[in-house]
N, C-alpha and C. Protein backbone atom coordinates (compact mmCIF):
# COMPACT_ATOMS: atom_id res chain seq x y z
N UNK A 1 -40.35 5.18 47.23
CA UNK A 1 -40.86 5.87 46.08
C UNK A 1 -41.89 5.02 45.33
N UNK A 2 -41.67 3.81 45.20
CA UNK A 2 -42.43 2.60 44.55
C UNK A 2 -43.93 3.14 45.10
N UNK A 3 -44.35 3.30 46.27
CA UNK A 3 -45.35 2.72 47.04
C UNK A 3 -46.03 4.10 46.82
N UNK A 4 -45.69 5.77 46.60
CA UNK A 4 -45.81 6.81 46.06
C UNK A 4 -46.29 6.27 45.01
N UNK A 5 -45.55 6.05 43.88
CA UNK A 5 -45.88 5.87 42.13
C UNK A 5 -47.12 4.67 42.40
N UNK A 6 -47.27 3.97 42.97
CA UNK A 6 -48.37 3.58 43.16
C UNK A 6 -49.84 3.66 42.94
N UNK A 7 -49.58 4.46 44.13
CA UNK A 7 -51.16 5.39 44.87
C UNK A 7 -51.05 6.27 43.56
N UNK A 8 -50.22 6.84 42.84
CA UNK A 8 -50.46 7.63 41.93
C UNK A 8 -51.34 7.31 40.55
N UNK A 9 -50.99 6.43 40.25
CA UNK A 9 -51.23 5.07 39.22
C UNK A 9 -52.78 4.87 39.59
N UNK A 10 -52.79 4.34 40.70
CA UNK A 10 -53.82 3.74 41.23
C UNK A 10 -55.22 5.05 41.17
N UNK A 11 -54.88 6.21 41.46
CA UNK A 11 -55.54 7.38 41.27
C UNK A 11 -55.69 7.70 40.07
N UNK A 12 -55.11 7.61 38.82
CA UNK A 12 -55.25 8.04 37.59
C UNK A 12 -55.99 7.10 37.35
N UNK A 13 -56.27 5.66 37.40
CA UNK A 13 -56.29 5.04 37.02
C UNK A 13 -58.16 4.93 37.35
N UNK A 14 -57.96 5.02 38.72
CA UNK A 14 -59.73 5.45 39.21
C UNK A 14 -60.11 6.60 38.48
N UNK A 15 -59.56 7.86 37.99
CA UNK A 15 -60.20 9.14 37.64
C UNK A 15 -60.60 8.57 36.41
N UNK A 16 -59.35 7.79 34.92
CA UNK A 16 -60.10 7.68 33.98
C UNK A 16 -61.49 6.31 34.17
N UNK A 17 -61.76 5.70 35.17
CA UNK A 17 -62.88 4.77 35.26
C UNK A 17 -63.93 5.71 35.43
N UNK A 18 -63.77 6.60 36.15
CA UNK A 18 -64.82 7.51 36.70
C UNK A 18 -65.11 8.30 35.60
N UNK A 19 -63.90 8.74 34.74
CA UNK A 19 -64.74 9.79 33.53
C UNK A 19 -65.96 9.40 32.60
N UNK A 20 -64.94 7.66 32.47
CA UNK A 20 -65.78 7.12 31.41
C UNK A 20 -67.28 6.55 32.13
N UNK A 21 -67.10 6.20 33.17
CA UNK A 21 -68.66 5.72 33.84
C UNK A 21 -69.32 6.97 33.59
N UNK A 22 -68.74 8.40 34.03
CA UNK A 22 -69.56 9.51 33.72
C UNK A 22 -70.58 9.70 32.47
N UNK A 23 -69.02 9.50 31.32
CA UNK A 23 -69.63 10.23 29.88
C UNK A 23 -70.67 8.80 29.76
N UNK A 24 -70.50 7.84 29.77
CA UNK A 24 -71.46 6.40 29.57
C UNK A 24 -73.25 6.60 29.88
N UNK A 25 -72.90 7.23 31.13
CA UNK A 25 -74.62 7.20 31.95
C UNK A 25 -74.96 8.78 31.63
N UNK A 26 -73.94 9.97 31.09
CA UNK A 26 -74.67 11.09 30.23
C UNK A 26 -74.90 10.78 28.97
N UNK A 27 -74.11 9.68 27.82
CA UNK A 27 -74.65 9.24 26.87
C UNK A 27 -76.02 8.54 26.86
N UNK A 28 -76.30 7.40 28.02
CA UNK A 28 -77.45 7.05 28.23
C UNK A 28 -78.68 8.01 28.47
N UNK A 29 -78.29 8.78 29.34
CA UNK A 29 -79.44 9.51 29.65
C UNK A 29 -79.99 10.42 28.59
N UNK A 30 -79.08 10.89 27.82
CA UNK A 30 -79.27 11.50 26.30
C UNK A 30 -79.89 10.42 25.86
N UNK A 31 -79.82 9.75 25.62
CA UNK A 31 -80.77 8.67 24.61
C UNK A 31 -82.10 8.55 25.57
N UNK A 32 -82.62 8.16 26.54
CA UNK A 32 -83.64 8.21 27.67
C UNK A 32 -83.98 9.47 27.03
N UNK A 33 -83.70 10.65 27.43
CA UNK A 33 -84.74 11.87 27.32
C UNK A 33 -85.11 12.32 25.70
N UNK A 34 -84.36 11.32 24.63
CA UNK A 34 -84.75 11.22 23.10
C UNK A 34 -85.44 10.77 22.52
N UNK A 35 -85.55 9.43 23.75
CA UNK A 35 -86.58 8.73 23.31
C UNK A 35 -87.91 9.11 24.45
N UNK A 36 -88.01 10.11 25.42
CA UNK A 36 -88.78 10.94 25.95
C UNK A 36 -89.56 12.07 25.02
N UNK A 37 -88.51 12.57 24.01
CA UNK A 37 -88.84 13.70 23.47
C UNK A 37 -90.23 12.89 22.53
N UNK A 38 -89.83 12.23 21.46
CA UNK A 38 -89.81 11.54 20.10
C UNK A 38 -90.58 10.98 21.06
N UNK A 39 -91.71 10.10 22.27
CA UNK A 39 -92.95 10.17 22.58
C UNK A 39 -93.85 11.16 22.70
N UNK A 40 -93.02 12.30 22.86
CA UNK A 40 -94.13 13.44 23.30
C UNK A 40 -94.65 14.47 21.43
N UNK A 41 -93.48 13.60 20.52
CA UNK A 41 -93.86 14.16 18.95
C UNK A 41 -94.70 13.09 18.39
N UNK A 42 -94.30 11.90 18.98
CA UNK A 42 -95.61 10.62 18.75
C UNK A 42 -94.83 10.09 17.26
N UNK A 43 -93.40 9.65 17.45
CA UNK A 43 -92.20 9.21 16.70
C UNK A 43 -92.85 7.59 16.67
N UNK A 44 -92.51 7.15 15.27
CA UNK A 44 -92.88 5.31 15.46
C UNK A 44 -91.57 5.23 16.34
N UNK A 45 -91.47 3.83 16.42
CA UNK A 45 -90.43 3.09 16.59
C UNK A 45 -89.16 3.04 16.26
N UNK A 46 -89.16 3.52 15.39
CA UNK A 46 -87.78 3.20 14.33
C UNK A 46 -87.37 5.11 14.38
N UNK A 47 -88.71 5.75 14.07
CA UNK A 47 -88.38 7.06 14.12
C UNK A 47 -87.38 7.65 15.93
N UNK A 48 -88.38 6.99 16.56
CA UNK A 48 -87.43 7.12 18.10
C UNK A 48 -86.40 6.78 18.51
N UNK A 49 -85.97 5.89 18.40
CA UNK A 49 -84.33 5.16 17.82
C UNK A 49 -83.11 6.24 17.02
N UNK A 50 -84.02 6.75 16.12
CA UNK A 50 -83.16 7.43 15.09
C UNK A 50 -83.04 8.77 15.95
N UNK A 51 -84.11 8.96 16.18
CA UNK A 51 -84.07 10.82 17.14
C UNK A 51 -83.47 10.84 18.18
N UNK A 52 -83.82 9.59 19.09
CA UNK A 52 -82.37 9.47 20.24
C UNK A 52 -81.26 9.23 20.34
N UNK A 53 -80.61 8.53 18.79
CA UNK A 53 -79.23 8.80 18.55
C UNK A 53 -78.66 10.13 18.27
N UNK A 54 -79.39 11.04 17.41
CA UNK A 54 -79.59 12.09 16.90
C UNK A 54 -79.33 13.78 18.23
N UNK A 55 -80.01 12.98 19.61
CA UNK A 55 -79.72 13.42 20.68
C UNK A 55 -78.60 13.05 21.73
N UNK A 56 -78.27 12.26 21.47
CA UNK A 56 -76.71 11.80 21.75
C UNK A 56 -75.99 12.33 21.11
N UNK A 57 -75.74 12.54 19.76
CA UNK A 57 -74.90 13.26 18.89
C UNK A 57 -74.91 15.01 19.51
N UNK A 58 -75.67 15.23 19.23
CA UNK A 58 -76.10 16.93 19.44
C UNK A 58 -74.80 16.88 20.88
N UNK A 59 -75.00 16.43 21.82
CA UNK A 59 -74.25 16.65 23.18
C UNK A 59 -72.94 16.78 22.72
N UNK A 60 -72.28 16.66 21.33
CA UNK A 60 -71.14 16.50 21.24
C UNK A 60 -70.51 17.89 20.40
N UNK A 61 -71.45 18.93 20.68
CA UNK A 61 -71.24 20.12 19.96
C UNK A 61 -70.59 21.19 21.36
N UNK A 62 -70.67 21.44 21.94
CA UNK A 62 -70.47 21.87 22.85
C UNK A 62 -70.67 21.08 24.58
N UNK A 63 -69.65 21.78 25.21
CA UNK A 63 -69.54 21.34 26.53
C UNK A 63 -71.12 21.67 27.45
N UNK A 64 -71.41 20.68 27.95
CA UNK A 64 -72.71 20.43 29.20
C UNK A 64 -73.82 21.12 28.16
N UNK A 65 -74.84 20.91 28.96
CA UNK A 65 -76.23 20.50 28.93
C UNK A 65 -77.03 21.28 27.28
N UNK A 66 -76.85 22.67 27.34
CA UNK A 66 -77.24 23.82 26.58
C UNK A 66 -77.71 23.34 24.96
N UNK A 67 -76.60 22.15 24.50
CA UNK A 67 -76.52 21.68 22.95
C UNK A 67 -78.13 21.22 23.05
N UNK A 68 -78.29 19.90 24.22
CA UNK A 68 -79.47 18.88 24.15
C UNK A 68 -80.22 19.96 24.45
N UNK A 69 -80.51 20.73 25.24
CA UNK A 69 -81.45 21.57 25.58
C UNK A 69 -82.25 22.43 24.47
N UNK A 70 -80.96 22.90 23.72
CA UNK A 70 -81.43 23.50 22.22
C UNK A 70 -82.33 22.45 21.43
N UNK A 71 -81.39 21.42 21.17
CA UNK A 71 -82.18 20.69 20.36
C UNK A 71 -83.74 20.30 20.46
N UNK A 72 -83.74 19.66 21.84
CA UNK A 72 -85.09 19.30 21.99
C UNK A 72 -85.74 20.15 22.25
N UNK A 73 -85.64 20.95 22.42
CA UNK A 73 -86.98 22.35 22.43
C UNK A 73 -86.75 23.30 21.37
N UNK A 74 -86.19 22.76 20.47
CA UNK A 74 -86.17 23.35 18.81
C UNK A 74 -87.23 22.57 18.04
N UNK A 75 -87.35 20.88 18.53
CA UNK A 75 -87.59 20.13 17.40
C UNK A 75 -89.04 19.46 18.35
N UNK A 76 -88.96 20.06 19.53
CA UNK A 76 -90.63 19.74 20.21
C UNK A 76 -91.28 20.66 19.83
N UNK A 77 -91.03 22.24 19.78
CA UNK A 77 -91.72 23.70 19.33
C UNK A 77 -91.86 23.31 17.72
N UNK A 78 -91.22 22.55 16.75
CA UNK A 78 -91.52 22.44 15.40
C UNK A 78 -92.28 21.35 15.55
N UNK A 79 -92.87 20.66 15.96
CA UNK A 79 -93.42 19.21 16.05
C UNK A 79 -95.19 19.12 16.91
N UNK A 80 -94.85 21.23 17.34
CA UNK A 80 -96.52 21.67 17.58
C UNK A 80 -96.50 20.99 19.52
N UNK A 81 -95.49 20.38 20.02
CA UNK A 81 -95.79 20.09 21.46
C UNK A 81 -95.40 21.55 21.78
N UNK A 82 -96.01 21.89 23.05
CA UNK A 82 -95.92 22.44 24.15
C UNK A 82 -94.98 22.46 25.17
N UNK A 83 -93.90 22.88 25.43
CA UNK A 83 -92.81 22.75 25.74
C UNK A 83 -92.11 24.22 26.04
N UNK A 84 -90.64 23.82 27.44
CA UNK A 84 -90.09 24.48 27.77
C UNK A 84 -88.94 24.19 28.49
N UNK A 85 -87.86 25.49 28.37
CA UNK A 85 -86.35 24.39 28.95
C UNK A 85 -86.32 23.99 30.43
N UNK A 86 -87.39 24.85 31.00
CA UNK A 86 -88.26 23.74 32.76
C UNK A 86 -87.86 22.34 32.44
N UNK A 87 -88.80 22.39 31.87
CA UNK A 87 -90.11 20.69 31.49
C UNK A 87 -88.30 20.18 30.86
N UNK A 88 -87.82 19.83 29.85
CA UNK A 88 -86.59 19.94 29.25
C UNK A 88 -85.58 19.23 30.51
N UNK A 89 -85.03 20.69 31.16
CA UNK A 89 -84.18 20.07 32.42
C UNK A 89 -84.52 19.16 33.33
N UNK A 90 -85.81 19.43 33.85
CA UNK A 90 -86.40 18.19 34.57
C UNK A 90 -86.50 16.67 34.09
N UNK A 91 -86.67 16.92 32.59
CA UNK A 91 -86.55 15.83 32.14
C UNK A 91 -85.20 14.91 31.76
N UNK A 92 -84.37 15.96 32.11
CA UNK A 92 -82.97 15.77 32.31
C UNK A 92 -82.43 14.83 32.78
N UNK A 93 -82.99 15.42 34.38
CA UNK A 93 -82.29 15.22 35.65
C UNK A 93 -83.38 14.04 35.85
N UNK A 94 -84.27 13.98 35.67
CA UNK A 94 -84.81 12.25 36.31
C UNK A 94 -84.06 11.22 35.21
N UNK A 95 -84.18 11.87 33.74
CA UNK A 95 -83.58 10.33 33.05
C UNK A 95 -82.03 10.35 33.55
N UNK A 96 -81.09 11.10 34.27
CA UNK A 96 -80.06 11.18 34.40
C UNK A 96 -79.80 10.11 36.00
N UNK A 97 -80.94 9.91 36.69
CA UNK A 97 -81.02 9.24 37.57
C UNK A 97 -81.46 7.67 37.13
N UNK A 98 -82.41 7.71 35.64
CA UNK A 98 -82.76 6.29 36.13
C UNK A 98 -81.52 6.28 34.96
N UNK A 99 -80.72 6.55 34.07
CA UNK A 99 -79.71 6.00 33.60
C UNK A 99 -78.31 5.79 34.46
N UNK A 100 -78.09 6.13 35.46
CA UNK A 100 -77.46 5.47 36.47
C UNK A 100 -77.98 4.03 37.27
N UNK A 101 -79.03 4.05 36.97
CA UNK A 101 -79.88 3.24 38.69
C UNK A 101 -79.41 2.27 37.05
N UNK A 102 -80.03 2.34 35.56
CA UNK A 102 -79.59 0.95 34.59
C UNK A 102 -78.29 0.79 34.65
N UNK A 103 -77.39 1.61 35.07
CA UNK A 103 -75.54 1.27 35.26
C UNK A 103 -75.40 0.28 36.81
N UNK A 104 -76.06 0.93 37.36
CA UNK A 104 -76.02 -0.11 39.09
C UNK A 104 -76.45 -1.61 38.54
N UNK A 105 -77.45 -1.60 37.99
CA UNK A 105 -78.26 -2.63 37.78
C UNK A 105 -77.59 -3.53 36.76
N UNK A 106 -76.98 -3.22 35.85
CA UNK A 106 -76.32 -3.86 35.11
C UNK A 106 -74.67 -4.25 35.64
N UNK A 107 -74.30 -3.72 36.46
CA UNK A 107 -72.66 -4.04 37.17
C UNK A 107 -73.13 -5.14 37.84
């Protein structure tokens, strides 16, 4: 039974590593495509910082993608860019890649 409770352990134990590596590199990548957005509104420094926390937060209103999606194509359409939830998702899914490739790189 030992060697059962184990592998069991040992499996929970990988799922919560895996959640949190998950939510970690979707928190990152939320900040990547905030501080994507807040270039394309032509944000200083300090302003981009603040707007990509601001986009990290938002993700925490509802489950997957739809919250960030709102946001930044609420506050790129008020800010006079040209924009769409295309351009948006795409911009998603590449910062969602290089904020993994900075998790490889940093382990």
């Amino acid at each position: 039974m030992t060697t059962f409770n184990d592998r069991e352990n040992a499996f929970e134990n990988k799922f919560a590593r895996d959640e949190e590596l998950q939510f970690k590199v979707t928190a990152r990548r939320n900040k990547l495509v905030g501080l994507w957005a807040a270039e394309k509104m032509g944000l200083t420094a300090e302003e981009s910082d603040s707007y990509a926390k601001s986009v990290v937060q938002a993700d925490f209103e509802e489950a997957g993608d739809e919250d960030v999606v709102r946001k930044i194509l609420g506050d790129l359409t008020s800010a006079g860019v040209d924009s769409d939830e295309a351009t948006i998702r795409a911009a998603l899914d590449a910062k969602m890649v290089e904020a993994r490739r900075q998790f490889i790189e940093e382990a």
